[in-house]
PDB file of N, CA and C in Angstrom:
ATOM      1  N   UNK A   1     -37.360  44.210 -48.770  1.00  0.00           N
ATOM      2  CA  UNK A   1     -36.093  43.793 -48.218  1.00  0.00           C
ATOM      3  C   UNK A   1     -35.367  45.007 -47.650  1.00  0.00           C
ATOM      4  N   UNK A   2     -34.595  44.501 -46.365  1.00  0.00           N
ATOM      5  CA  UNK A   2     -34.233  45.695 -45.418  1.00  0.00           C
ATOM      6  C   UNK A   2     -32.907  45.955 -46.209  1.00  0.00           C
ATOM      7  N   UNK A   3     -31.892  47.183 -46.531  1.00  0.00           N
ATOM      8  CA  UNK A   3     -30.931  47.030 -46.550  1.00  0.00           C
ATOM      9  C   UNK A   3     -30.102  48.976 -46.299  1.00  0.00           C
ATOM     10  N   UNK A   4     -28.400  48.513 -46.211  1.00  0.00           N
ATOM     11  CA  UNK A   4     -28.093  50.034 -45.793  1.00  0.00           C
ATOM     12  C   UNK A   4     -28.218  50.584 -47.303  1.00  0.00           C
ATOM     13  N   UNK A   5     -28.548  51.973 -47.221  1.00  0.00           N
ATOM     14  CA  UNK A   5     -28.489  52.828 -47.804  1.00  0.00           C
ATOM     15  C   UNK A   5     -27.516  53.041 -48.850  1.00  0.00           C
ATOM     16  N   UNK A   6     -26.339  52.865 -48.542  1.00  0.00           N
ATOM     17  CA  UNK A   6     -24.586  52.710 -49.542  1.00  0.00           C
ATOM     18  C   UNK A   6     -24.768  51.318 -50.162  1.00  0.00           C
ATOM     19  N   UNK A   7     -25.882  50.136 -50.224  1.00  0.00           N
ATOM     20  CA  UNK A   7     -26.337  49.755 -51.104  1.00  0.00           C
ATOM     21  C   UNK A   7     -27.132  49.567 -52.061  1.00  0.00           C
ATOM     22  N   UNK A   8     -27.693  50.732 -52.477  1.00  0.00           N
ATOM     23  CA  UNK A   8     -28.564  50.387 -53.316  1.00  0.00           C
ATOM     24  C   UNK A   8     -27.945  51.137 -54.557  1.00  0.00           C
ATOM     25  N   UNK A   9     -28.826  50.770 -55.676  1.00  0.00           N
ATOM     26  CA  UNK A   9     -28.024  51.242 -57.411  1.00  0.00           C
ATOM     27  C   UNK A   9     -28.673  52.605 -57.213  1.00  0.00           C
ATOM     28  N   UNK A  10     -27.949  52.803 -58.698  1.00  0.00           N
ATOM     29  CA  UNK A  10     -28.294  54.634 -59.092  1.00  0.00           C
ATOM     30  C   UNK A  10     -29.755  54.748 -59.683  1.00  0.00           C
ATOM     31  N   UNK A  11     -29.819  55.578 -59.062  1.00  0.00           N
ATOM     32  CA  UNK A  11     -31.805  56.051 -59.562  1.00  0.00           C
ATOM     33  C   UNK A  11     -32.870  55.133 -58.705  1.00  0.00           C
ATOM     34  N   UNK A  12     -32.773  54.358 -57.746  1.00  0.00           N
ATOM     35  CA  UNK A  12     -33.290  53.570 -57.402  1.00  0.00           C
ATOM     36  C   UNK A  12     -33.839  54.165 -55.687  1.00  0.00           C
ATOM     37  N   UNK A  13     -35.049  54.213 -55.152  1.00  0.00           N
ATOM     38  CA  UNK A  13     -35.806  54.486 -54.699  1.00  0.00           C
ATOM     39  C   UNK A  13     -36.251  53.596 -53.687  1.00  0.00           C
ATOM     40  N   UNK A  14     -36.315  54.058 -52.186  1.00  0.00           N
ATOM     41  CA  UNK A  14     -36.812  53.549 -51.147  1.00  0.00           C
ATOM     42  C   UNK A  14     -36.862  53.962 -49.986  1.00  0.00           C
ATOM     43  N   UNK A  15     -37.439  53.473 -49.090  1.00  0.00           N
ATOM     44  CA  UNK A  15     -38.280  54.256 -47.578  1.00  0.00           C
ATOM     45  C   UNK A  15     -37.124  53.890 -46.479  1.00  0.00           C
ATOM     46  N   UNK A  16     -36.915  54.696 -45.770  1.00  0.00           N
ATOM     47  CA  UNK A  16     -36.051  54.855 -44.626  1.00  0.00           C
ATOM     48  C   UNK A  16     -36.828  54.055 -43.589  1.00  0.00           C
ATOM     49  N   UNK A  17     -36.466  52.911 -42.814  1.00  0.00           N
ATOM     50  CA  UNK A  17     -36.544  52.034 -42.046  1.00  0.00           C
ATOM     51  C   UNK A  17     -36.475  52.524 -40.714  1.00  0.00           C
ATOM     52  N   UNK A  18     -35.210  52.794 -40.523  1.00  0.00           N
ATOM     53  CA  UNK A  18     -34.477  52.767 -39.594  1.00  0.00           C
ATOM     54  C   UNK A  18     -33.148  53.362 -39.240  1.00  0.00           C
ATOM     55  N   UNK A  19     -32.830  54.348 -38.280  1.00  0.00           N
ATOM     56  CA  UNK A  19     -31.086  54.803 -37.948  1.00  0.00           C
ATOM     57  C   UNK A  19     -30.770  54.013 -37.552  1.00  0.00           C
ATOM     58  N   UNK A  20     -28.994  53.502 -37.711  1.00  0.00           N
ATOM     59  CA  UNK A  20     -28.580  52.887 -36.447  1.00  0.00           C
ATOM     60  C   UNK A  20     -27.423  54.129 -36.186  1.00  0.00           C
ATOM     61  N   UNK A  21     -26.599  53.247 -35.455  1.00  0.00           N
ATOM     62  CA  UNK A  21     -25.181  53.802 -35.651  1.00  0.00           C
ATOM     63  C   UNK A  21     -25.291  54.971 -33.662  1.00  0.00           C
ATOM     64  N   UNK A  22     -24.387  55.563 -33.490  1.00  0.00           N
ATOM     65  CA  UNK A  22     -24.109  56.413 -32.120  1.00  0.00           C
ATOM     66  C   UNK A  22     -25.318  57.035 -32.076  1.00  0.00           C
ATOM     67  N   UNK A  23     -25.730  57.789 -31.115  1.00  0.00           N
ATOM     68  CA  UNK A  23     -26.454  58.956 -30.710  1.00  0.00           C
ATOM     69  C   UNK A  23     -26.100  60.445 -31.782  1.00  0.00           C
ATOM     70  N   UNK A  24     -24.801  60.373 -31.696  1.00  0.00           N
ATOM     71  CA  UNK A  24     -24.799  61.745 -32.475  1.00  0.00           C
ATOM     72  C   UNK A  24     -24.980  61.306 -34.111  1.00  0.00           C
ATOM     73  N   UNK A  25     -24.247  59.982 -34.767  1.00  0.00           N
ATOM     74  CA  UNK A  25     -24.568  59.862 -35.695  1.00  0.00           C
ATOM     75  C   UNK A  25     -26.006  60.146 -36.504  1.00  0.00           C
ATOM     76  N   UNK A  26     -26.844  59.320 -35.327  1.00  0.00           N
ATOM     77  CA  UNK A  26     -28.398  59.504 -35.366  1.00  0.00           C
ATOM     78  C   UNK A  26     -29.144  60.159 -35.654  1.00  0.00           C
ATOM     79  N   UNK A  27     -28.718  61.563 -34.741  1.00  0.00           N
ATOM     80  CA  UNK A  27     -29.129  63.472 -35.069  1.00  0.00           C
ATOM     81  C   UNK A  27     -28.146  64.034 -35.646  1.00  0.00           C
ATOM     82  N   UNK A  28     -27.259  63.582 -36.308  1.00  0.00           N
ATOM     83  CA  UNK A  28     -27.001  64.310 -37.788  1.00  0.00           C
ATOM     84  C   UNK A  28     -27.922  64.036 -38.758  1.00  0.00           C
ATOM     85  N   UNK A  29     -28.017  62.865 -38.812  1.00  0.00           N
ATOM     86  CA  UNK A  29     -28.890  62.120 -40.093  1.00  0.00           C
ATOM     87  C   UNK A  29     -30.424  62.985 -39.809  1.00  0.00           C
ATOM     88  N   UNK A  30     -31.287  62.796 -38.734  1.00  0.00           N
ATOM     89  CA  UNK A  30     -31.996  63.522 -38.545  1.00  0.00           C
ATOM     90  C   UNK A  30     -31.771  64.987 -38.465  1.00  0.00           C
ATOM     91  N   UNK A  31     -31.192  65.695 -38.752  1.00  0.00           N
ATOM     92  CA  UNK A  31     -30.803  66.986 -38.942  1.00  0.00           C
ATOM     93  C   UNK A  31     -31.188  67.242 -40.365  1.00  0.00           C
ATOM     94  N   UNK A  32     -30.378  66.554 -40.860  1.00  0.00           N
ATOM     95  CA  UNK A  32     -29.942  66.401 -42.156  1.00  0.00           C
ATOM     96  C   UNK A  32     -31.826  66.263 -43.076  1.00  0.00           C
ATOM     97  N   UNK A  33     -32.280  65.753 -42.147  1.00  0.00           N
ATOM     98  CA  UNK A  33     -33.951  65.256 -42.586  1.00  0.00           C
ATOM     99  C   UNK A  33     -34.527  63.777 -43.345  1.00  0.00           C
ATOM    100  N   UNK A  34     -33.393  62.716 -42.958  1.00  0.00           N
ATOM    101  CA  UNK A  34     -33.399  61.840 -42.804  1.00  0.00           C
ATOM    102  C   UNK A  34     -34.687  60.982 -42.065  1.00  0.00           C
ATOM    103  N   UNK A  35     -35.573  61.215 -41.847  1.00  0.00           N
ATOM    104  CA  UNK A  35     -36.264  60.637 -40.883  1.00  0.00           C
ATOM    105  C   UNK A  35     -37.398  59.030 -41.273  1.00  0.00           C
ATOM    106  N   UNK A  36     -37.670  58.732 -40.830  1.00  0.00           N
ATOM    107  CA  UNK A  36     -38.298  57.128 -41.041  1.00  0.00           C
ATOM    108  C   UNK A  36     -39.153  57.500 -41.847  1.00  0.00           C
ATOM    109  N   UNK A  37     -39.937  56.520 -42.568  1.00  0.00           N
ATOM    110  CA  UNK A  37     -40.809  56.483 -43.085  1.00  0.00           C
ATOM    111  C   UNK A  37     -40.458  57.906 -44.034  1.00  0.00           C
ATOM    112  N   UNK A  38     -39.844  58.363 -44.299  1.00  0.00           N
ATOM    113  CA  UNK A  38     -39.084  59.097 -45.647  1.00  0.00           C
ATOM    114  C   UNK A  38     -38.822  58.683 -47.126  1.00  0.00           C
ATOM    115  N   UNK A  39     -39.407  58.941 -48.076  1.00  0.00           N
ATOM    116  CA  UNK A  39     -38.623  58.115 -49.181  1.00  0.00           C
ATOM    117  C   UNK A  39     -37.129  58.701 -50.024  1.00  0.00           C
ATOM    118  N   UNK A  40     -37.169  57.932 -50.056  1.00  0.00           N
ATOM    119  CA  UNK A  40     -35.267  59.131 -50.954  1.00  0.00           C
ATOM    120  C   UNK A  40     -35.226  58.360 -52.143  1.00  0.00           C
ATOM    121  N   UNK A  41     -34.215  59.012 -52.703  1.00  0.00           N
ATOM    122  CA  UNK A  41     -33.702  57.887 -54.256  1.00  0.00           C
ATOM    123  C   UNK A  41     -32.185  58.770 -54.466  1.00  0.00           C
ATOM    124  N   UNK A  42     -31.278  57.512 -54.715  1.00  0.00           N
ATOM    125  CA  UNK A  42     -30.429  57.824 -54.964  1.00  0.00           C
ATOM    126  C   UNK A  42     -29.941  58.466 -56.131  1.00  0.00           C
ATOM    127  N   UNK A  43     -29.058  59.381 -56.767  1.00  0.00           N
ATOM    128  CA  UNK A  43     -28.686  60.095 -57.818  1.00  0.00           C
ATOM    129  C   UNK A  43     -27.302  59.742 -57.759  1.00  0.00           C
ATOM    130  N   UNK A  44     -26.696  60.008 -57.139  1.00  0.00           N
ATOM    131  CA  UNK A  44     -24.630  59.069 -57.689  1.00  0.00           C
ATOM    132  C   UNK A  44     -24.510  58.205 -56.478  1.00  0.00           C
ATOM    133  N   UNK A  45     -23.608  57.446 -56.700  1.00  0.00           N
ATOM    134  CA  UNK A  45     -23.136  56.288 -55.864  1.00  0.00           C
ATOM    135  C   UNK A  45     -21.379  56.729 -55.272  1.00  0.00           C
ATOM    136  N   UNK A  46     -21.232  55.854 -54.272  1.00  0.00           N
ATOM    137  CA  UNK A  46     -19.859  56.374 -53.782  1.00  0.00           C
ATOM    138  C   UNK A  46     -19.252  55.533 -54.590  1.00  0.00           C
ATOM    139  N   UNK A  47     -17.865  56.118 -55.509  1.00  0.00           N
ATOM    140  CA  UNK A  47     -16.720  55.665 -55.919  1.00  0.00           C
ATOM    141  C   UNK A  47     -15.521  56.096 -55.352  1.00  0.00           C
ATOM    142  N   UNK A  48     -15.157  54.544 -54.586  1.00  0.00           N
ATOM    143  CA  UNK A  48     -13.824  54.829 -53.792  1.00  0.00           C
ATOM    144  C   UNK A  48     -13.621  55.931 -52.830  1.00  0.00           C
ATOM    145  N   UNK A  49     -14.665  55.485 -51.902  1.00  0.00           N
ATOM    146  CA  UNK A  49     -14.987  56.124 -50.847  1.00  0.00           C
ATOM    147  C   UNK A  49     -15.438  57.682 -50.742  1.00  0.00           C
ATOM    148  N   UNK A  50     -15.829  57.882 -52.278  1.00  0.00           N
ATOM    149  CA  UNK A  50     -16.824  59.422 -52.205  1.00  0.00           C
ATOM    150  C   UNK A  50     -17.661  59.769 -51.939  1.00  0.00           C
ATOM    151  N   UNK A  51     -18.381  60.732 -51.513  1.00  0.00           N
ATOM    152  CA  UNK A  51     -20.131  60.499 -50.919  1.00  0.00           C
ATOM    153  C   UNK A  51     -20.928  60.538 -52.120  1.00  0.00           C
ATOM    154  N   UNK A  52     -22.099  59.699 -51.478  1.00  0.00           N
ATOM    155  CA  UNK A  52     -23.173  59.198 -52.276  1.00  0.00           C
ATOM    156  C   UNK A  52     -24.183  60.269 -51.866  1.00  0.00           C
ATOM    157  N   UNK A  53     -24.964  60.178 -53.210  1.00  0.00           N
ATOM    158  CA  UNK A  53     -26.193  61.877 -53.243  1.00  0.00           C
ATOM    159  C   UNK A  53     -27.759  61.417 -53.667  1.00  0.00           C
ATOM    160  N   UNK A  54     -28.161  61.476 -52.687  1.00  0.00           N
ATOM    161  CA  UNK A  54     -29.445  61.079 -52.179  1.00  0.00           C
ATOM    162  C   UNK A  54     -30.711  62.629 -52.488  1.00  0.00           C
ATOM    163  N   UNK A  55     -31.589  62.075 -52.891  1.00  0.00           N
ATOM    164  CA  UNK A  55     -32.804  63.615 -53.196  1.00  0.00           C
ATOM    165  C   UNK A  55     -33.690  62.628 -51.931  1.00  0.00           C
ATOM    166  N   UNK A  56     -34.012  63.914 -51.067  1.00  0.00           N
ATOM    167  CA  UNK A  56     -34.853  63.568 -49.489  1.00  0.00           C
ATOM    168  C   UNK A  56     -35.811  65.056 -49.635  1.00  0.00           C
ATOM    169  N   UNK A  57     -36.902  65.101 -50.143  1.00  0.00           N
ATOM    170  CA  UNK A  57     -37.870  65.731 -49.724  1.00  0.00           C
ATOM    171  C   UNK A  57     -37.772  66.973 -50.275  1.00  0.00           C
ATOM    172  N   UNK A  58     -37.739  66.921 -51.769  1.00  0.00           N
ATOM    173  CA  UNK A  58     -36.933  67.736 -52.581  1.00  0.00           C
ATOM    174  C   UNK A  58     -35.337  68.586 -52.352  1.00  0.00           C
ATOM    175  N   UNK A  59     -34.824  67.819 -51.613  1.00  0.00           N
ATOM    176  CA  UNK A  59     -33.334  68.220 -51.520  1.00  0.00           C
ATOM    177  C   UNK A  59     -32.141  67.539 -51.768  1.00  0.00           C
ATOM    178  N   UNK A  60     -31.129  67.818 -52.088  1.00  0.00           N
ATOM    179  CA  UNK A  60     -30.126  67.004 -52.469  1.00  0.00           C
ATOM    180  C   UNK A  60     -28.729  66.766 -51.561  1.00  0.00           C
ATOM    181  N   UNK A  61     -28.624  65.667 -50.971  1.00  0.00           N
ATOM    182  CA  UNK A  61     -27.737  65.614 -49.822  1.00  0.00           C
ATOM    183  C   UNK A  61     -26.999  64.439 -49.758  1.00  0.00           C
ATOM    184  N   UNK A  62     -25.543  65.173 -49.657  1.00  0.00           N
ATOM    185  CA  UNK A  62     -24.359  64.176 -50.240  1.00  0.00           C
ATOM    186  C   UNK A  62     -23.977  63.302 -48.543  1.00  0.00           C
ATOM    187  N   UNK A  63     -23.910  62.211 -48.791  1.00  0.00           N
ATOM    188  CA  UNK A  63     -23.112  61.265 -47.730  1.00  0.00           C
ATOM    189  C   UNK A  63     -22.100  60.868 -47.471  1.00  0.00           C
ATOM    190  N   UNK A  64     -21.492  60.711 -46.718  1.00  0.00           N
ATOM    191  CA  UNK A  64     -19.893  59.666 -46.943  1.00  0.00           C
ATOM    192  C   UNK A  64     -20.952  58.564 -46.671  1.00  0.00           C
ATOM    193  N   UNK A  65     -20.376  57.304 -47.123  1.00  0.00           N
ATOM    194  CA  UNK A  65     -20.693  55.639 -47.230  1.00  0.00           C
ATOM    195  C   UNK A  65     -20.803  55.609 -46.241  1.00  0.00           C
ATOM    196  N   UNK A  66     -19.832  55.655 -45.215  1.00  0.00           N
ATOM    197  CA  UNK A  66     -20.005  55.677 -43.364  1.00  0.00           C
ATOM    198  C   UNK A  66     -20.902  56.109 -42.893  1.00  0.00           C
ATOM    199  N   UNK A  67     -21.309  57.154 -43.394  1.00  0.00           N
ATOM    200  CA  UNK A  67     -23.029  57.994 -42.395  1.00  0.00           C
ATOM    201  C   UNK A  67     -24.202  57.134 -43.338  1.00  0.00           C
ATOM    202  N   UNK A  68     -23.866  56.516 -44.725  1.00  0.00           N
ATOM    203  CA  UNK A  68     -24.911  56.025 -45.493  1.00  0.00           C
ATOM    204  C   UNK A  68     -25.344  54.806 -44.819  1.00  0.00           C
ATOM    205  N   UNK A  69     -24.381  54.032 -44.481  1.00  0.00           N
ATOM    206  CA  UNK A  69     -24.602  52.649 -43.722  1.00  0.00           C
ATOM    207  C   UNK A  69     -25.008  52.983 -42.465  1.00  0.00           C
ATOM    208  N   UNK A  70     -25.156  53.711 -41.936  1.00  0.00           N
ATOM    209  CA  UNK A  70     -26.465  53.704 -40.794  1.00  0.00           C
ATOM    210  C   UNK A  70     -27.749  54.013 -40.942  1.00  0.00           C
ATOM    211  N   UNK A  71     -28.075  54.150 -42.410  1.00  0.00           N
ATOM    212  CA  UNK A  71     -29.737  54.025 -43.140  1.00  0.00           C
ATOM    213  C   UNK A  71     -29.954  53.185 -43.652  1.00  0.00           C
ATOM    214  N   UNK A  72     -30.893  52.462 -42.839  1.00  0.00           N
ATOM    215  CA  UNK A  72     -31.570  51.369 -43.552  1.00  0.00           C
ATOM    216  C   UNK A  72     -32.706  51.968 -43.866  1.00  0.00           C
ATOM    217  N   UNK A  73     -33.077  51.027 -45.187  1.00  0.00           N
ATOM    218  CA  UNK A  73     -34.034  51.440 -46.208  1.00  0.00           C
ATOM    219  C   UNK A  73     -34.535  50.172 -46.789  1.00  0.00           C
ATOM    220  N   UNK A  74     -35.794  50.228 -46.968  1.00  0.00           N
ATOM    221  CA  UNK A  74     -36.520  48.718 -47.712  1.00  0.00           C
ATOM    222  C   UNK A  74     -37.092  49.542 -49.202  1.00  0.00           C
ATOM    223  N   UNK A  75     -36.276  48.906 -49.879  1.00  0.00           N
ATOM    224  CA  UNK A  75     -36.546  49.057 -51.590  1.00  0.00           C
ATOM    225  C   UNK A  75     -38.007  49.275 -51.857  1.00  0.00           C
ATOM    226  N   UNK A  76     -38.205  50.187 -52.432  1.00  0.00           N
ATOM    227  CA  UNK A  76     -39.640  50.837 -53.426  1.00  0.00           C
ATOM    228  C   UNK A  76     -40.220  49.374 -54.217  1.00  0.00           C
ATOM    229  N   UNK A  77     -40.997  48.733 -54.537  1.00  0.00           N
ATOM    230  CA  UNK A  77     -40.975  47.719 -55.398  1.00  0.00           C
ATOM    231  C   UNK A  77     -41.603  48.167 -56.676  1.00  0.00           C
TER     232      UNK A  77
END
């Protein structure tokens, strides 16, 4: 199941789908090393609009919810 990124629970694990969101949004995220077929897993969740902290390819990289919801990701099963 496809879903954004700023939804999934804590500790929970899955493959990068897809960017959406602007052009520049796009190549931040890819900057950042975001890229498809990537797996990540989340480590904290946003509370009340704090960034959420994602481990991508042994690294640890914090989001605002806003840049999170332009990663879609289909859950690890």
């Amino acid at each position: 199941m496809v879903c954004e990124l700023d939804k999934l629970t804590k500790n929970e694990n899955a493959t990068i789908v897809e960017l959406s969101g602007s052009e520049s949004v796009q190549a931040r995220l890819l900057e950042l090393g975001l890229l498809p077929g990537t797996t990540i897993s989340t480590m904290t969740l946003s509370i009340f609009g704090s960034p959420l902290t994602v481990k991508c390819r042994g690294s640890k990289i914090a989001l605002r919810p806003q840049a999170a919801a332009h990663v879609l990701v289909e859950k690890s099963a």
